[in-house]
PDB file of N, CA and C in Angstrom:
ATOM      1  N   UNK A   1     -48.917  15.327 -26.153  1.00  0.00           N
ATOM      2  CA  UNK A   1     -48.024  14.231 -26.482  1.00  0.00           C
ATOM      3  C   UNK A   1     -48.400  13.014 -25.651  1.00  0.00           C
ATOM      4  N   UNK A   2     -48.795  12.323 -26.009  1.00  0.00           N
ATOM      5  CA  UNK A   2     -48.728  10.314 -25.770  1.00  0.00           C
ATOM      6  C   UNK A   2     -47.858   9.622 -25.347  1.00  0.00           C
ATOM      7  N   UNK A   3     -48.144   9.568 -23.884  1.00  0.00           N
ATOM      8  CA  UNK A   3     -47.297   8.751 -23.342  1.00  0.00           C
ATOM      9  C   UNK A   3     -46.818   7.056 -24.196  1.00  0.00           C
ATOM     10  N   UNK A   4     -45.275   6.843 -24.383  1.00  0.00           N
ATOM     11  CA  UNK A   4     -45.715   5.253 -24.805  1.00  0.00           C
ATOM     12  C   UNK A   4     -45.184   4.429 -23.853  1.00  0.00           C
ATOM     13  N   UNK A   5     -45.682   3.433 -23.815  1.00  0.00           N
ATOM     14  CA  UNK A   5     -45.726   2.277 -22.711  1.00  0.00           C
ATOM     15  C   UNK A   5     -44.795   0.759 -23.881  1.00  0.00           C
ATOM     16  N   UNK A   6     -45.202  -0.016 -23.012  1.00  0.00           N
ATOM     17  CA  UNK A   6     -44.220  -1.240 -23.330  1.00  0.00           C
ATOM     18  C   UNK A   6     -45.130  -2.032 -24.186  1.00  0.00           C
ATOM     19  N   UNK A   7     -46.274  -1.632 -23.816  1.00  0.00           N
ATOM     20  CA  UNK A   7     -47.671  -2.413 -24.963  1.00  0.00           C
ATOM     21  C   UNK A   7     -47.822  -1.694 -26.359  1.00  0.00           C
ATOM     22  N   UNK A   8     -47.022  -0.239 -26.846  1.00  0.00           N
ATOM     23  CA  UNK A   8     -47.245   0.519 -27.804  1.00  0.00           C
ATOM     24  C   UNK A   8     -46.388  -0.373 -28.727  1.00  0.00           C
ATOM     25  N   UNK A   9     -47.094  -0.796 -30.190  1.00  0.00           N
ATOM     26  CA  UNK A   9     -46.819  -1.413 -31.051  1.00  0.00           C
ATOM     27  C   UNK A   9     -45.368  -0.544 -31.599  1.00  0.00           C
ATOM     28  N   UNK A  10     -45.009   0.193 -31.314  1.00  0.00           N
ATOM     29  CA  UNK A  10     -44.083   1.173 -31.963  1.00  0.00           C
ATOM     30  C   UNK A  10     -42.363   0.445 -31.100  1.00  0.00           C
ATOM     31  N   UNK A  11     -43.124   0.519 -29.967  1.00  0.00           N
ATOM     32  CA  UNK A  11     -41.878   0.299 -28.027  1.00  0.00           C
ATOM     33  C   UNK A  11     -41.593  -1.327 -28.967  1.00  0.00           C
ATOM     34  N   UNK A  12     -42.547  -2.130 -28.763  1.00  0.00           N
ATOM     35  CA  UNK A  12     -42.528  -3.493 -29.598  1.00  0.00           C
ATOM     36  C   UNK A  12     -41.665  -3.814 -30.592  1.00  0.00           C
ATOM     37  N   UNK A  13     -41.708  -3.289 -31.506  1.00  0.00           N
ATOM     38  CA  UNK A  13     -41.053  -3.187 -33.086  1.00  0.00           C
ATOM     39  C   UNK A  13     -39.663  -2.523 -32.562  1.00  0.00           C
ATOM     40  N   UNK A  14     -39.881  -2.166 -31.740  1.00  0.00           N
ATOM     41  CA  UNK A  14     -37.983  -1.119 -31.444  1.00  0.00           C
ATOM     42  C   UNK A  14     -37.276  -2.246 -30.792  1.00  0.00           C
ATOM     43  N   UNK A  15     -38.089  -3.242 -30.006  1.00  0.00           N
ATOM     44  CA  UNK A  15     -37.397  -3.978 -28.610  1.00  0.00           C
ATOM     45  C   UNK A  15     -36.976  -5.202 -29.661  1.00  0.00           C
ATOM     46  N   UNK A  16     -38.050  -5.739 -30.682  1.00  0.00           N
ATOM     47  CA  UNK A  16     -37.984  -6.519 -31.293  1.00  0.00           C
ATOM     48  C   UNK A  16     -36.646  -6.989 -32.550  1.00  0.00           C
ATOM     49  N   UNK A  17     -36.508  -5.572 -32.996  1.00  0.00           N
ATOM     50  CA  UNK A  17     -35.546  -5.245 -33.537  1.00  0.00           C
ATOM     51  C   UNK A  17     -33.983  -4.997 -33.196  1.00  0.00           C
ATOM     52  N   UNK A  18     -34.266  -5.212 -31.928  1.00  0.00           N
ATOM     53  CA  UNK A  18     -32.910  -5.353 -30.823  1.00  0.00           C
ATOM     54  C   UNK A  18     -32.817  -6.206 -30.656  1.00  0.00           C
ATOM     55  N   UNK A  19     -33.746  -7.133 -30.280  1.00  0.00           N
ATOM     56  CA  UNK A  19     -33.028  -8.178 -30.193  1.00  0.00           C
ATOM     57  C   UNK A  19     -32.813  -9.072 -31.042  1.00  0.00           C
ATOM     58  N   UNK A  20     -32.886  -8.903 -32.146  1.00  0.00           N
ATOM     59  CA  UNK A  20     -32.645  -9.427 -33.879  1.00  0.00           C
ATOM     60  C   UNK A  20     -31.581  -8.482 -33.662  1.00  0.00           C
ATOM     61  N   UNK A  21     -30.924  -8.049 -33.490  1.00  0.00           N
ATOM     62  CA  UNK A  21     -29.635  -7.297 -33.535  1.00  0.00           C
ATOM     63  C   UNK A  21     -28.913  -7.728 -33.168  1.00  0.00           C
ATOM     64  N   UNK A  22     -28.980  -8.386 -31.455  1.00  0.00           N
ATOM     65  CA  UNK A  22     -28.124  -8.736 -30.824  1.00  0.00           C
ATOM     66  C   UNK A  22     -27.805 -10.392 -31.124  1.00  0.00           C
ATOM     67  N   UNK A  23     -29.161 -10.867 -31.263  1.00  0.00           N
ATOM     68  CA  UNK A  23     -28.671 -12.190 -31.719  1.00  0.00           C
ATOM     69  C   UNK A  23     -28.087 -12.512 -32.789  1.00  0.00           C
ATOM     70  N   UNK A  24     -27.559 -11.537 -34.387  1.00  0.00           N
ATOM     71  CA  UNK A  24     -26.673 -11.844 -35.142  1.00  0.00           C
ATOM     72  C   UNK A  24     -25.634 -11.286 -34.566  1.00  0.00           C
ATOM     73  N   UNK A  25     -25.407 -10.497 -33.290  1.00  0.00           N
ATOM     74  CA  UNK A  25     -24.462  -9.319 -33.293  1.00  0.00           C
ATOM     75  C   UNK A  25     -23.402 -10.943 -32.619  1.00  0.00           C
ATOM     76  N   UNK A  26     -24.061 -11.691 -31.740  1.00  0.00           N
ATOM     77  CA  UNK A  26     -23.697 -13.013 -30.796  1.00  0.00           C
ATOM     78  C   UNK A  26     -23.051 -13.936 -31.769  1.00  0.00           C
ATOM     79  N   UNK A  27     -24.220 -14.076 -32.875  1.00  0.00           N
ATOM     80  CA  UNK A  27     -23.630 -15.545 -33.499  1.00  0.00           C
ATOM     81  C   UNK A  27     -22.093 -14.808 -34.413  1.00  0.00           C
ATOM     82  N   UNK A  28     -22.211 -13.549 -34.663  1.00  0.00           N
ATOM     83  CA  UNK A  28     -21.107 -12.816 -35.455  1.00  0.00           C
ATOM     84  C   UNK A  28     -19.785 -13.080 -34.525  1.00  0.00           C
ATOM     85  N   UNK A  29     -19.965 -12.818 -33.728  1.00  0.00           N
ATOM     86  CA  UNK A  29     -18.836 -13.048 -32.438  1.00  0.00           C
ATOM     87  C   UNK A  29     -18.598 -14.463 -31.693  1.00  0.00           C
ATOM     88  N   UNK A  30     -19.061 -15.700 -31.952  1.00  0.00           N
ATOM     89  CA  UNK A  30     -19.255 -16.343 -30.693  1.00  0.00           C
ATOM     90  C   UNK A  30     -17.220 -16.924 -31.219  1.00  0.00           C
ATOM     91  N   UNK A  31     -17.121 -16.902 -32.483  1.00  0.00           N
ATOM     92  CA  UNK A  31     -15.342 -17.596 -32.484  1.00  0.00           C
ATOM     93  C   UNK A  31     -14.875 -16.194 -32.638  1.00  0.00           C
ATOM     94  N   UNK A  32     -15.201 -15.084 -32.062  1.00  0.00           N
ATOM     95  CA  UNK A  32     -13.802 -14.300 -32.362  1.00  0.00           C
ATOM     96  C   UNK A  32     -12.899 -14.276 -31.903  1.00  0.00           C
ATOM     97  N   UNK A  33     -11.757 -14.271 -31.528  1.00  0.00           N
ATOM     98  CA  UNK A  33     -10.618 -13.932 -30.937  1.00  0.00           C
ATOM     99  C   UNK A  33     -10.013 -12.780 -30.962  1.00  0.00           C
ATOM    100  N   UNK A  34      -9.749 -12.135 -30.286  1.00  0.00           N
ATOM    101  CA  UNK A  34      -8.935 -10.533 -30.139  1.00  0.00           C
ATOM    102  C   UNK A  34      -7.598 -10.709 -30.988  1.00  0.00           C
ATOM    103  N   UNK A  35      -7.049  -9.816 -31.666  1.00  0.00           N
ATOM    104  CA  UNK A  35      -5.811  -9.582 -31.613  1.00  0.00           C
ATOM    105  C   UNK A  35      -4.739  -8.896 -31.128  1.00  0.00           C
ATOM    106  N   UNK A  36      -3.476  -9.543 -30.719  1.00  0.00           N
ATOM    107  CA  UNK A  36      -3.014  -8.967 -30.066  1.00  0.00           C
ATOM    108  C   UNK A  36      -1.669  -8.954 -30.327  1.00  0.00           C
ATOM    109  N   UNK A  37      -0.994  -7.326 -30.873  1.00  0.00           N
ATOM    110  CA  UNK A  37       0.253  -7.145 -31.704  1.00  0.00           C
ATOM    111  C   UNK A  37      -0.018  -7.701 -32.776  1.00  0.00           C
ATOM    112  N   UNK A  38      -0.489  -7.464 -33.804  1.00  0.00           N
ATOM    113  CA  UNK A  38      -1.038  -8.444 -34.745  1.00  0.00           C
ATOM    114  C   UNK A  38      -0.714 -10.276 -34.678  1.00  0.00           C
ATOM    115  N   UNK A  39      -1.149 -10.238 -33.836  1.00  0.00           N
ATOM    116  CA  UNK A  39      -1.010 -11.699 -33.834  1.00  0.00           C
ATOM    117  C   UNK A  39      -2.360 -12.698 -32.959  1.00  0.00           C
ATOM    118  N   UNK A  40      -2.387 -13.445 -33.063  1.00  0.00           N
ATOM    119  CA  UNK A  40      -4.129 -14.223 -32.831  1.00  0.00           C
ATOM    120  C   UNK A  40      -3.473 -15.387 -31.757  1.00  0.00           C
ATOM    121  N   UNK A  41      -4.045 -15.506 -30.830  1.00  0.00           N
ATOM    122  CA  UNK A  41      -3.426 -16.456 -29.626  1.00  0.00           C
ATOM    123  C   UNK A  41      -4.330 -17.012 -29.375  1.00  0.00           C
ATOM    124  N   UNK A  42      -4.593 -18.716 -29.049  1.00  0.00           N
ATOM    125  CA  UNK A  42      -5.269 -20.004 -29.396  1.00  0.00           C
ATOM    126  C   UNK A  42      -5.082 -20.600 -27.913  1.00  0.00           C
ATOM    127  N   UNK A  43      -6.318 -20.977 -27.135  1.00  0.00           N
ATOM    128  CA  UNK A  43      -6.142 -21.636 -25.800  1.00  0.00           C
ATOM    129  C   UNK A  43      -5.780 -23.163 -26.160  1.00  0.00           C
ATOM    130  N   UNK A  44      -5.528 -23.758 -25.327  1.00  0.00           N
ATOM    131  CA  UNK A  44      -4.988 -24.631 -25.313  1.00  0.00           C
ATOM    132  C   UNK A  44      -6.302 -25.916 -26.086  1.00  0.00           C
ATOM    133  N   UNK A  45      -7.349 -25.442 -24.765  1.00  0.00           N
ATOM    134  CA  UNK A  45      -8.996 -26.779 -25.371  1.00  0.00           C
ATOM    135  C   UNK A  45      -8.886 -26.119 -27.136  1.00  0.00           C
ATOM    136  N   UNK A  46      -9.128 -25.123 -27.414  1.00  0.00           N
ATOM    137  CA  UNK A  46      -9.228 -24.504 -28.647  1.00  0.00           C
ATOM    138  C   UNK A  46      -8.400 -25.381 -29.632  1.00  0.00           C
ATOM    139  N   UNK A  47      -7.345 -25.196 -29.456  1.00  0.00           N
ATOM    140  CA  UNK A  47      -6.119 -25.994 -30.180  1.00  0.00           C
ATOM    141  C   UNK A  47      -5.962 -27.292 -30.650  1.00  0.00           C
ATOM    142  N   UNK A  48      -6.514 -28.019 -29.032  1.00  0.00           N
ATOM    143  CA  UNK A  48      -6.778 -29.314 -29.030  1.00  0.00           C
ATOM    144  C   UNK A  48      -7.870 -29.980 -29.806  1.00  0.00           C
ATOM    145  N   UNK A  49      -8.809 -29.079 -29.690  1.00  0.00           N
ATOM    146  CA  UNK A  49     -10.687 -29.471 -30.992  1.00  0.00           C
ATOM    147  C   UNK A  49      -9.546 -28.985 -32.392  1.00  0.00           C
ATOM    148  N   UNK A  50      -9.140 -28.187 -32.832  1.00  0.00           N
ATOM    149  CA  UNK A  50      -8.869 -27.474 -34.516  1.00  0.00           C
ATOM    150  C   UNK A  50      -7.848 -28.768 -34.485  1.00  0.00           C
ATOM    151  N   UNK A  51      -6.814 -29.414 -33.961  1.00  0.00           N
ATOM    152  CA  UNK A  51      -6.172 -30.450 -34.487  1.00  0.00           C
ATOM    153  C   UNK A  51      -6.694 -31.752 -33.974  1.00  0.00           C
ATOM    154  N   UNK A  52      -7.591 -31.810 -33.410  1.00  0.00           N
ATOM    155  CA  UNK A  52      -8.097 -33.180 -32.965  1.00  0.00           C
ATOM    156  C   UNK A  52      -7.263 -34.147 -32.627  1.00  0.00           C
ATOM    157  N   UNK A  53      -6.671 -33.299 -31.316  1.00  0.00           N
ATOM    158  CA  UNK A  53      -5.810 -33.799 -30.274  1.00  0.00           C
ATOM    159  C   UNK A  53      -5.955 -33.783 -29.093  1.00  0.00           C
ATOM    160  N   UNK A  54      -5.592 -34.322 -28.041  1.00  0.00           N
ATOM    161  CA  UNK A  54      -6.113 -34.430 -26.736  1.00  0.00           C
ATOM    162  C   UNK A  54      -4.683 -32.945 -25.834  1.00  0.00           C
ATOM    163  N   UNK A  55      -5.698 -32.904 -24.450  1.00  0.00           N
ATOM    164  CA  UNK A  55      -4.143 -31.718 -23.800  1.00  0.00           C
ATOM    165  C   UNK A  55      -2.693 -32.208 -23.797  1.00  0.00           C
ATOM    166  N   UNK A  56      -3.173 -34.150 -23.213  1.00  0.00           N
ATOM    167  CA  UNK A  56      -1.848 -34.454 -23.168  1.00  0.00           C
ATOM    168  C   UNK A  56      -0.911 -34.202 -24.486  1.00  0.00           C
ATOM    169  N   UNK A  57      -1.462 -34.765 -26.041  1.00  0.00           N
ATOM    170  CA  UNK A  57      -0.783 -34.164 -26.965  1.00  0.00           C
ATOM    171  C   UNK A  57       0.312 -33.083 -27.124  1.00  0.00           C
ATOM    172  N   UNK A  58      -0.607 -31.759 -26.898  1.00  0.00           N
ATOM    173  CA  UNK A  58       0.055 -30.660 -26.724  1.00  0.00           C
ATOM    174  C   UNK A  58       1.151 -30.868 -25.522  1.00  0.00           C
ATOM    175  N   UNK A  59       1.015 -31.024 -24.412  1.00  0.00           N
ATOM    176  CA  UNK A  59       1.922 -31.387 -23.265  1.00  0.00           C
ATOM    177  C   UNK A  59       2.947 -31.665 -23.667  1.00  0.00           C
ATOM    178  N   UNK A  60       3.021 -32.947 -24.712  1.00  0.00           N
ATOM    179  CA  UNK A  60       4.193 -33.424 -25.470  1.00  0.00           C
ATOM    180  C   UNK A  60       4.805 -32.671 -26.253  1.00  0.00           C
ATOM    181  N   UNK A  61       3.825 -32.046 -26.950  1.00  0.00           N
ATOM    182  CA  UNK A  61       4.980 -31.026 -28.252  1.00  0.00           C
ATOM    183  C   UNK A  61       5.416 -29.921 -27.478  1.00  0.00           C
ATOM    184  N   UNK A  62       4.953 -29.038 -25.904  1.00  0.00           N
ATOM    185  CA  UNK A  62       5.853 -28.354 -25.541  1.00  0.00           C
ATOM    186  C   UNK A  62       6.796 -28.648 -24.734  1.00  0.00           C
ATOM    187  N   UNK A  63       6.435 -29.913 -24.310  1.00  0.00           N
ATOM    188  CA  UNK A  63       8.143 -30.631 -23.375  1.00  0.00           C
ATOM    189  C   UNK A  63       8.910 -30.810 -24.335  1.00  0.00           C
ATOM    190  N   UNK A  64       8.652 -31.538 -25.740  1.00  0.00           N
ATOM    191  CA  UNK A  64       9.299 -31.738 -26.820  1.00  0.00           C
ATOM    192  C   UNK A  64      10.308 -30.591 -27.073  1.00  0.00           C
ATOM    193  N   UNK A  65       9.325 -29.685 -27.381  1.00  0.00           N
ATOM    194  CA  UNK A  65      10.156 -28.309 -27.751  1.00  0.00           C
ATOM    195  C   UNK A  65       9.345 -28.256 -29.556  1.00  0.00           C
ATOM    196  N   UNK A  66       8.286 -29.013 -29.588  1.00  0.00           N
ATOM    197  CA  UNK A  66       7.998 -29.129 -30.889  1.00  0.00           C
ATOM    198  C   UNK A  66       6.673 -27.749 -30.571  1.00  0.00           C
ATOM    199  N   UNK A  67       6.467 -27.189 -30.070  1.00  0.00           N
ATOM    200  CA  UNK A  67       5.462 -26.317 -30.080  1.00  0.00           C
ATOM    201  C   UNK A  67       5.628 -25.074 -29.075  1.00  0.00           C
ATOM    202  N   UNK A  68       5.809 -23.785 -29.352  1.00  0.00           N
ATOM    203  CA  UNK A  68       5.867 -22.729 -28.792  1.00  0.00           C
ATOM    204  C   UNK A  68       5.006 -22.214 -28.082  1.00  0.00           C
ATOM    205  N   UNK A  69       5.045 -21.739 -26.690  1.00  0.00           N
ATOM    206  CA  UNK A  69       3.399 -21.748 -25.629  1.00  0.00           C
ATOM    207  C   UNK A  69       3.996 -20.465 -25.298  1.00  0.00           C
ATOM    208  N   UNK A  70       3.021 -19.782 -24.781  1.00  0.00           N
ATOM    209  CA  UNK A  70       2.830 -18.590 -23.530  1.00  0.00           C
ATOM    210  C   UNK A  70       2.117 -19.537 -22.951  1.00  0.00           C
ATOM    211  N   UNK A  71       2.783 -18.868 -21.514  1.00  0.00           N
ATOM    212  CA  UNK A  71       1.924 -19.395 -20.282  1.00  0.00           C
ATOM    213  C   UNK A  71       1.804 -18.451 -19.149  1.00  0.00           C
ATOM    214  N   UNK A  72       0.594 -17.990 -18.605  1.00  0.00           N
ATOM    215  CA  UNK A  72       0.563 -17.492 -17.563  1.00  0.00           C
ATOM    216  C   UNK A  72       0.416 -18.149 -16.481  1.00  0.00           C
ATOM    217  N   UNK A  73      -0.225 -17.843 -15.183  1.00  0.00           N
ATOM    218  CA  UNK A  73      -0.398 -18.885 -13.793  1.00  0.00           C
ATOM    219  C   UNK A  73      -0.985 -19.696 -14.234  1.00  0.00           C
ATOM    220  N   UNK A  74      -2.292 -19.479 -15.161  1.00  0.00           N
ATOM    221  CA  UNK A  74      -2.722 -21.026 -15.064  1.00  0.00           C
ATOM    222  C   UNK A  74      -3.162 -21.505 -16.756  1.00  0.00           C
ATOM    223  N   UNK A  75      -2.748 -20.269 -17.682  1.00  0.00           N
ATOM    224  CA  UNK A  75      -3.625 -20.439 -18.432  1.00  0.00           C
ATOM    225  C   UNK A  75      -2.394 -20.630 -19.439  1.00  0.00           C
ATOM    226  N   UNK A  76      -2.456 -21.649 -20.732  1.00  0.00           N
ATOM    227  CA  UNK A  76      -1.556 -22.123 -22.016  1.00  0.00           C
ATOM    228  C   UNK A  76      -2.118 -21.177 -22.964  1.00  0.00           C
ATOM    229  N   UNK A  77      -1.261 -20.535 -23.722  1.00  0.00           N
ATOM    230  CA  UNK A  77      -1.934 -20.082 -24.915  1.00  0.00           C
ATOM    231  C   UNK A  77      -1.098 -20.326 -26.008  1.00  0.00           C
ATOM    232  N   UNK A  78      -1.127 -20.178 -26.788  1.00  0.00           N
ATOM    233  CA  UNK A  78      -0.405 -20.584 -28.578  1.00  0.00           C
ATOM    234  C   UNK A  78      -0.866 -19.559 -29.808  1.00  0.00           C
ATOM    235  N   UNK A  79       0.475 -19.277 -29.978  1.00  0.00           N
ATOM    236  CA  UNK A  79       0.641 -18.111 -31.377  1.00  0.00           C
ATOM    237  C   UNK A  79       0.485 -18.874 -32.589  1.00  0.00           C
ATOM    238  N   UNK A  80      -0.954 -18.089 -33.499  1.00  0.00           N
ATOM    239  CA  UNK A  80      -1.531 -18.737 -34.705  1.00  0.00           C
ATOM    240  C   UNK A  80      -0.147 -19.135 -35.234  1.00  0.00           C
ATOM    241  N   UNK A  81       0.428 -18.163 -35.693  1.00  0.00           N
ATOM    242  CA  UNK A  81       1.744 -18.391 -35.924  1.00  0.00           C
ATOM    243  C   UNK A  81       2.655 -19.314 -35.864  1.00  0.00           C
ATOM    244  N   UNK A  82       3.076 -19.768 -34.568  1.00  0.00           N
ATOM    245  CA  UNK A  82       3.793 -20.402 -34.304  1.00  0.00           C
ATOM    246  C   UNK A  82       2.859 -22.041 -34.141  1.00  0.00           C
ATOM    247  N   UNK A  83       2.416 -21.856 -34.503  1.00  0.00           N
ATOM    248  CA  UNK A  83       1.046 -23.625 -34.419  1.00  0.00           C
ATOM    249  C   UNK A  83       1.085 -23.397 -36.367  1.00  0.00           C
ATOM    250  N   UNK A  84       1.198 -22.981 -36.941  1.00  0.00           N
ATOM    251  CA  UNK A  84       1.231 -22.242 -38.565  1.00  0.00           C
ATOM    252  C   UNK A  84       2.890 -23.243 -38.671  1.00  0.00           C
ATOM    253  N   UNK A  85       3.810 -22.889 -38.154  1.00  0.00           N
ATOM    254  CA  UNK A  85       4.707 -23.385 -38.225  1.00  0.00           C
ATOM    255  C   UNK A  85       5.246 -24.627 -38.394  1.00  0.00           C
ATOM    256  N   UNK A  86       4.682 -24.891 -36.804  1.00  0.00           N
ATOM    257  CA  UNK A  86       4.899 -26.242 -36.485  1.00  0.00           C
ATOM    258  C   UNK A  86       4.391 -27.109 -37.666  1.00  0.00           C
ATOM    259  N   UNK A  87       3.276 -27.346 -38.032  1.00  0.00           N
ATOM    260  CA  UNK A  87       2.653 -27.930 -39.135  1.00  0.00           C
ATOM    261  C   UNK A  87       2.776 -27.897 -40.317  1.00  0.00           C
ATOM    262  N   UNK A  88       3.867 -27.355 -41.001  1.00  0.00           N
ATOM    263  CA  UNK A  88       4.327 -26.738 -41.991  1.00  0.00           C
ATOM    264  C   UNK A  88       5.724 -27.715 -41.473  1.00  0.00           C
ATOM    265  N   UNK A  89       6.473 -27.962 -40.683  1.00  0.00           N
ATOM    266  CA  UNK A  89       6.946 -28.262 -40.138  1.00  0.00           C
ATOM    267  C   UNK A  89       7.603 -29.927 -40.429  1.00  0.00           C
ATOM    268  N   UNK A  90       5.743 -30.311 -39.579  1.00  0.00           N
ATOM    269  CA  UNK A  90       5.059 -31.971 -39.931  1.00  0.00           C
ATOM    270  C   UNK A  90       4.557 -32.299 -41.466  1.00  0.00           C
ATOM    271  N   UNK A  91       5.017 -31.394 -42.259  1.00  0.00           N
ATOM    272  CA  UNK A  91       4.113 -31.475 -42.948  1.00  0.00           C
ATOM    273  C   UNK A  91       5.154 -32.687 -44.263  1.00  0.00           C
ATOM    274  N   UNK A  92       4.396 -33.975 -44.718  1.00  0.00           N
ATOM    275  CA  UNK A  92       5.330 -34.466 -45.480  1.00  0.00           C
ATOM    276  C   UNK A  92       4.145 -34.700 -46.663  1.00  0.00           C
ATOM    277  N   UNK A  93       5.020 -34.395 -47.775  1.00  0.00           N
ATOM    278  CA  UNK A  93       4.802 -34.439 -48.889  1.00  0.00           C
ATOM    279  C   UNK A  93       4.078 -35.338 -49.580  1.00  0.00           C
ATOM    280  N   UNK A  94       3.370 -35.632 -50.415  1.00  0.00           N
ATOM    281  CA  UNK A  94       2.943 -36.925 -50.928  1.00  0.00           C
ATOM    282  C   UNK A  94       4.556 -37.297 -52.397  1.00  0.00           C
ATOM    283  N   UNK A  95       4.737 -38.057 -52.402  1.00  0.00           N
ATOM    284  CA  UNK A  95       5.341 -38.763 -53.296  1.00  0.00           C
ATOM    285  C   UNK A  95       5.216 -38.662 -55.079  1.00  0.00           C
ATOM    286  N   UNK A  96       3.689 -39.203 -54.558  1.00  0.00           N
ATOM    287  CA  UNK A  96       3.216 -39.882 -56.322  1.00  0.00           C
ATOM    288  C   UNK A  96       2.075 -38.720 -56.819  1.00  0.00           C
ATOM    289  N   UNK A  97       1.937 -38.896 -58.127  1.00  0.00           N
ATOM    290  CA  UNK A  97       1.020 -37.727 -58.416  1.00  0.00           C
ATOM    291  C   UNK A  97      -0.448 -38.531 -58.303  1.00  0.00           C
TER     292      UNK A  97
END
């Protein structure tokens, strides 16, 4: 039996193929978000790019009371849900057809 080494065209094609693995396995994942209790929780920068709003924004709608937060020591987070809401919320109608 034949030793194989890192130069065996076979070791090559295996390593090669990994890492074509991993790099769709990356781009498959780079927005996922976990769920948690079925529900999807949104950082704050996150929030701020999907509505193209600044932090202070948000700041306002939870002093307001217009937007529902978890907060731990340091970190804001927001229930898809409850950001689903709010905007549904804001949301005004058009008038004319």
């Amino acid at each position: 039996m034949d030793i194989m080494d890192k130069d065996n065209p076979a070791i090559q094609a295996i390593f090669a193929s990994m890492d074509s693995i991993s790099c769709k396995l990356d781009e498959l994942f780079k927005d996922y978000q976990p769920v948690l209790n079925n529900e999807r929780y949104i950082s704050e920068k996150q929030l701020g790019k999907m509505l193209n709003v600044c932090e202070r924004t948000l700041l306002d709608y939870r002093t307001q009371g217009i937007l529902s937060y978890v907060k731990s020591e340091k970190k804001i987070m927001y229930r898809e849900s409850d950001v689903q809401k709010m905007l549904e919320r804001m949301y005004v109608k058009a008038w004319k057809d």
